[in-house]
Protein backbone atom coordinates (compact mmCIF):
# COMPACT_ATOMS: atom_id res chain seq x y z
CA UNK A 1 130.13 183.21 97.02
CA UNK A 2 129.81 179.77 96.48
CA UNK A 3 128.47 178.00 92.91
CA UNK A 4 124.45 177.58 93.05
CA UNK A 5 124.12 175.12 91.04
CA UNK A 6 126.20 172.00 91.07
CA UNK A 7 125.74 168.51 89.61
CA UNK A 8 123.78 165.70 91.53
CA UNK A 9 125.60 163.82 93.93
CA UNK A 10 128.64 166.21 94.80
CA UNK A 11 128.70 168.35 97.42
CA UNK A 12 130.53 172.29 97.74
CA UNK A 13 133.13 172.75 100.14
CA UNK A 14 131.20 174.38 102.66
CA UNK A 15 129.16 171.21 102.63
CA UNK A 16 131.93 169.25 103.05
CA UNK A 17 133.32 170.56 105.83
CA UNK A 18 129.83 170.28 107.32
CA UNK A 19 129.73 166.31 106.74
CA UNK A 20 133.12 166.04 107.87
CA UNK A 21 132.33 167.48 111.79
CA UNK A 22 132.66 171.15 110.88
CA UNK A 23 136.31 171.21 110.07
CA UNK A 24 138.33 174.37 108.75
CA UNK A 25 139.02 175.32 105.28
CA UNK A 26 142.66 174.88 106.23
CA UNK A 27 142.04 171.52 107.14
CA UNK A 28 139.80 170.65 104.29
CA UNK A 29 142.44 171.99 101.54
CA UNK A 30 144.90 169.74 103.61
CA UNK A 31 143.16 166.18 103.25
CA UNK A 32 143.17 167.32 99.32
CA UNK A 33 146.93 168.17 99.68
CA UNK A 34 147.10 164.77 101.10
CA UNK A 35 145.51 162.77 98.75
CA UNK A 36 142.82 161.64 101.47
CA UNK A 37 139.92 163.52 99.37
CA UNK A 38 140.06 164.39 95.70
CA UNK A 39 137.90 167.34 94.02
CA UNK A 40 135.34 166.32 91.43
CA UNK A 41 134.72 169.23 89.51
CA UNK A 42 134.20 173.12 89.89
CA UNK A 43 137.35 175.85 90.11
CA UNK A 44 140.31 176.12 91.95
CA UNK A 45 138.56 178.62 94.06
CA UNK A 46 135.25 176.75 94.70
CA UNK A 47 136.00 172.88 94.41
CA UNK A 48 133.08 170.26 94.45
CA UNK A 49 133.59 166.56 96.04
CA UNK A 50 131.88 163.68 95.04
CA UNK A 51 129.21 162.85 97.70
CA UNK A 52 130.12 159.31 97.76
CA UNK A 53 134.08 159.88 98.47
CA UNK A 54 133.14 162.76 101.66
CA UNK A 55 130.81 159.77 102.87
CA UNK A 56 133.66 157.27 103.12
CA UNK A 57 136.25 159.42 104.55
CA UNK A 58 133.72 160.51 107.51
CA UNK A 59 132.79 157.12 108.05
CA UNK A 60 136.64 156.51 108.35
CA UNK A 61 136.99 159.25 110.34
CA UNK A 62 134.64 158.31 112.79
CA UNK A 63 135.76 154.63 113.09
CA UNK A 64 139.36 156.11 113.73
CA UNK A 65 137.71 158.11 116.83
CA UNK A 66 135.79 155.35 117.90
CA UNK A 67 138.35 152.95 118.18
């Protein structure tokens, strides 16, 4: 079960997956192995990302599939 509550402007995991085109967990705890998306605050077993830094990498994302 995920955190409830978390602080404005972040977003859980779950939700970041979402925002990022429904990717895996898997794939999620790899662009934070990778140093591509950084957690902003909650546990080890239910990370938080800053809103802001999910919004950039999906816009990157998409521009990558675009082009």
């Amino acid at each position: 079960m995920e955190q409830q509550i978390i602080r404005p402007g972040h977003l859980t995991a779950t939700q970041t997956r979402q925002v990022l085109g429904g990717i895996s967990a898997g794939a999620l705890r790899q662009l934070v192995y990778r140093g591509q998306l950084e957690r902003s605050g909650g546990t080890e077993r239910f990370p938080y990302f800053a809103a802001a830094d999910v919004t950039a990498l999906a816009v990157k994302r998409a521009e990558r599939q675009a082009a």
